[in-house]
C-alpha atoms as a PDB file:
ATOM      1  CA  UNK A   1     162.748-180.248  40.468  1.00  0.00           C
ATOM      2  CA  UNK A   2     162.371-181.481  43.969  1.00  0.00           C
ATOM      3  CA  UNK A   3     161.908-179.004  46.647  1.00  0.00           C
ATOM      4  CA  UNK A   4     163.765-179.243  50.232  1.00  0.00           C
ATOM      5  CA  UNK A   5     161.942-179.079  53.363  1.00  0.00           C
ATOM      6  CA  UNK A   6     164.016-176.753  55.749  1.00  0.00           C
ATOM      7  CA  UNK A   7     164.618-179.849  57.661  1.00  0.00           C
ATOM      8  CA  UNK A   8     165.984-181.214  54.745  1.00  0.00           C
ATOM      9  CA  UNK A   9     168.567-178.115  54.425  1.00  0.00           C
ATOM     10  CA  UNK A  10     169.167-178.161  58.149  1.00  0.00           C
ATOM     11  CA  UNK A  11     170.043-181.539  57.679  1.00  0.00           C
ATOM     12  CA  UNK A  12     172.229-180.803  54.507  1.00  0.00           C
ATOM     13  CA  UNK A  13     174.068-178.004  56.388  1.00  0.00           C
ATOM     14  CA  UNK A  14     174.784-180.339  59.433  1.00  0.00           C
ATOM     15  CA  UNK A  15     176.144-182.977  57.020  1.00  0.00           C
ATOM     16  CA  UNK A  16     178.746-180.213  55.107  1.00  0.00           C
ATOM     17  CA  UNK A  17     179.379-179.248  58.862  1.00  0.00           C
ATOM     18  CA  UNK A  18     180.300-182.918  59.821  1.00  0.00           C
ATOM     19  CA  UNK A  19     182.990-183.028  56.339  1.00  0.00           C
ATOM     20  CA  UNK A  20     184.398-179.763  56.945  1.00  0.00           C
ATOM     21  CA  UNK A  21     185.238-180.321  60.733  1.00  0.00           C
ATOM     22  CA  UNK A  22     187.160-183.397  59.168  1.00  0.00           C
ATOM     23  CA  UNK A  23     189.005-180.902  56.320  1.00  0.00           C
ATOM     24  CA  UNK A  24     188.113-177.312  56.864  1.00  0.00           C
ATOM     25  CA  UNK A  25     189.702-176.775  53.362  1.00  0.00           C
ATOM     26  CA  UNK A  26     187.542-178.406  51.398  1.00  0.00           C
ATOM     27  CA  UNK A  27     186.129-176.055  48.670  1.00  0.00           C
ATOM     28  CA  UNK A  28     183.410-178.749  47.329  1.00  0.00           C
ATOM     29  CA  UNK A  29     181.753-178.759  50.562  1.00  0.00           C
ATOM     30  CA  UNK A  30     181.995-175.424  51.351  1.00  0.00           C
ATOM     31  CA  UNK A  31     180.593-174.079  48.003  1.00  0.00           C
ATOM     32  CA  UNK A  32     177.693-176.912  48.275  1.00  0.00           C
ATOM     33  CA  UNK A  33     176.846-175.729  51.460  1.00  0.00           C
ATOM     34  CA  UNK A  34     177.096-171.556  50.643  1.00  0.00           C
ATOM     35  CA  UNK A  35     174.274-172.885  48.022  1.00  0.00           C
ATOM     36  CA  UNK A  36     172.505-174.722  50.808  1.00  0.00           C
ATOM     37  CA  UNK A  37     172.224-171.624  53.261  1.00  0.00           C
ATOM     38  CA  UNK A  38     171.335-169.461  49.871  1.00  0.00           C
ATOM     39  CA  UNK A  39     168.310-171.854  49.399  1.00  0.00           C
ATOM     40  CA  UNK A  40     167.398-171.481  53.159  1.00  0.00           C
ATOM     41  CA  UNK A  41     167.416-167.607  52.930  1.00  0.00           C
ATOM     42  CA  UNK A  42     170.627-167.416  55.368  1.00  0.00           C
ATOM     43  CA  UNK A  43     172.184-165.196  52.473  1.00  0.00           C
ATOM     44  CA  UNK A  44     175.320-163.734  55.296  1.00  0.00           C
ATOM     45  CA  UNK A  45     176.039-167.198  56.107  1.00  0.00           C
ATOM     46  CA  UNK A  46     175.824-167.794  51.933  1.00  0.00           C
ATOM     47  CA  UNK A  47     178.363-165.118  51.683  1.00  0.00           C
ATOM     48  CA  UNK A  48     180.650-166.373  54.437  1.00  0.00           C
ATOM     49  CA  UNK A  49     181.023-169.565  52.482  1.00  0.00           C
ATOM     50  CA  UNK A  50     181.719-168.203  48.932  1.00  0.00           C
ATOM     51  CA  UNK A  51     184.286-166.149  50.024  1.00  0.00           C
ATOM     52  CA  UNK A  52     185.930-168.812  51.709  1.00  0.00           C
ATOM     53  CA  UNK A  53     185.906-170.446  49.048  1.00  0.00           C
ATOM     54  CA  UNK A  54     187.764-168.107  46.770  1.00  0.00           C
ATOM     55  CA  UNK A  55     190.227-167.609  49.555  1.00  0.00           C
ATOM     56  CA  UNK A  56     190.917-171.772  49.675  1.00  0.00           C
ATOM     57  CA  UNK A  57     190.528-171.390  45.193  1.00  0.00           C
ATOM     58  CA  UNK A  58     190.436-168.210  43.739  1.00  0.00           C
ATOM     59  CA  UNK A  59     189.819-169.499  40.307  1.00  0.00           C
ATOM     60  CA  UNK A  60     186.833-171.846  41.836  1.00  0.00           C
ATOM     61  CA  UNK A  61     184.546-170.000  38.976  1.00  0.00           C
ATOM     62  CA  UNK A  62     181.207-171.602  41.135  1.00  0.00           C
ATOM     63  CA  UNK A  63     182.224-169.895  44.307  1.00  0.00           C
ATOM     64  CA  UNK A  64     181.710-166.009  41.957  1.00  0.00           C
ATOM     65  CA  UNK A  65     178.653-167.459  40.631  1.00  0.00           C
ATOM     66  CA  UNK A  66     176.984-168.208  43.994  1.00  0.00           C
ATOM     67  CA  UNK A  67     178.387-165.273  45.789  1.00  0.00           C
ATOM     68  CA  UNK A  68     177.122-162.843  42.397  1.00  0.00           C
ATOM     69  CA  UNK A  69     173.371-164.857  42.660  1.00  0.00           C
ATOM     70  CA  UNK A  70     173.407-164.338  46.453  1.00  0.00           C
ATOM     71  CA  UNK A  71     174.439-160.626  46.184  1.00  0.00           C
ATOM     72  CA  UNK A  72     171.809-160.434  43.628  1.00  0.00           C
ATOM     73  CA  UNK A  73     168.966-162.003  46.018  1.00  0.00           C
ATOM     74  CA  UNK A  74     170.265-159.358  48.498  1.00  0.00           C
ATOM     75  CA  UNK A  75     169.862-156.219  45.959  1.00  0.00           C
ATOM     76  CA  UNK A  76     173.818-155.728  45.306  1.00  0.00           C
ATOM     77  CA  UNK A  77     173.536-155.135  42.304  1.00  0.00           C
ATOM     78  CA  UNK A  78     176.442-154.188  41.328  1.00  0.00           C
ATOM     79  CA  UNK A  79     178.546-156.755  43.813  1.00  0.00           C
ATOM     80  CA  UNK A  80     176.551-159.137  41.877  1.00  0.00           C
ATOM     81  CA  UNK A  81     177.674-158.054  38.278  1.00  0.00           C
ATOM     82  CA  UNK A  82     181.342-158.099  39.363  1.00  0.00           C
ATOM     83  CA  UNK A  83     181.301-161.480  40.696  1.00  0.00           C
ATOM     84  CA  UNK A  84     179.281-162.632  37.761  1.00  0.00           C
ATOM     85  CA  UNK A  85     181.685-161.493  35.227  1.00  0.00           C
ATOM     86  CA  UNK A  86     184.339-163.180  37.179  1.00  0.00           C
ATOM     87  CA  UNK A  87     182.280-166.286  37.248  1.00  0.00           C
ATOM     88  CA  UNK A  88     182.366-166.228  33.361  1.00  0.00           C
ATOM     89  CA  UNK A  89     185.731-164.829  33.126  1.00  0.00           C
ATOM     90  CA  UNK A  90     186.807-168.312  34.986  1.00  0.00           C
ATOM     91  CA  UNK A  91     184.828-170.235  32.273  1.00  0.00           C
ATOM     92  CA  UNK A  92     181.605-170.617  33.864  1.00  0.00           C
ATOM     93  CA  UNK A  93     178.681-170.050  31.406  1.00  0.00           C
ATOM     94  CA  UNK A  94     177.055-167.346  32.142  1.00  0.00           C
ATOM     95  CA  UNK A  95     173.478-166.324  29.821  1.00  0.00           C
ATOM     96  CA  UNK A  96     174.426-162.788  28.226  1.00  0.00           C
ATOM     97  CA  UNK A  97     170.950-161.866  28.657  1.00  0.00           C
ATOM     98  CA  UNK A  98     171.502-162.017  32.072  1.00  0.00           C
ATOM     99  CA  UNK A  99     174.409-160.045  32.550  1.00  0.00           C
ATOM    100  CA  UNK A 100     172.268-157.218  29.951  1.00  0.00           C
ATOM    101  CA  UNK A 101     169.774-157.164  32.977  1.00  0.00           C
ATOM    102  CA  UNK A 102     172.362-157.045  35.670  1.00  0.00           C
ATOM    103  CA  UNK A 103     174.028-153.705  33.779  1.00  0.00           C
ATOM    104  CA  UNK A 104     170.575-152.446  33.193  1.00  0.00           C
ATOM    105  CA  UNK A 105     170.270-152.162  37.045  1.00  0.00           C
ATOM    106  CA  UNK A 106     173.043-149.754  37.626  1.00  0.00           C
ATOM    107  CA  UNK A 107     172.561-146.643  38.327  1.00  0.00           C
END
């Protein structure tokens, strides 16, 4: 696996800035670029972009999988869980062991 520079992300998230000023609906770019700002630590702007995407999609199962992975690199735990069962309820393939963890961290 290659790792990105944070020039190389800055540059990623200008690019997915460029396509969405030309359509601002465009749920590829937006998810891509949620992941992009999750890599870069920017976990709010992360957020932002997930849930925009389930607002353009709501059965975009990717969008619930980066949101839950973001919520879980911000320690909501249990945001995380819900948007990772929704993630798998959409047909994404989630690892049960993971999910066993997840629960395990409720209170």
């Amino acid at each position: 696996m290659v790792e990105k520079t944070l020039t190389d992300l800055d540059r990623e998230i200008a690019d997915y800035g460029k396509a969405l000023e030309l359509n601002p609906k465009d749920a590829d770019v937006l998810c891509n670029r949620g992941f992009a700002y999750g890599e870069k630590r920017e976990l709010e702007k992360a957020i932002e972009d997930f849930e925009s995407v389930k607002a353009i999609d709501p059965e975009y199962a990717m969008a619930y999988w980066g949101s839950g992975i973001t919520c879980y690199a911000m320690g909501e735990f249990e945001r995380c869980l819900n948007e990772i069962r929704q993630a798998a309820s959409l047909g994404y393939e989630i690892d049960p062991n993971f999910i066993t963890m997840l629960q395990n961290l409720q209170p």
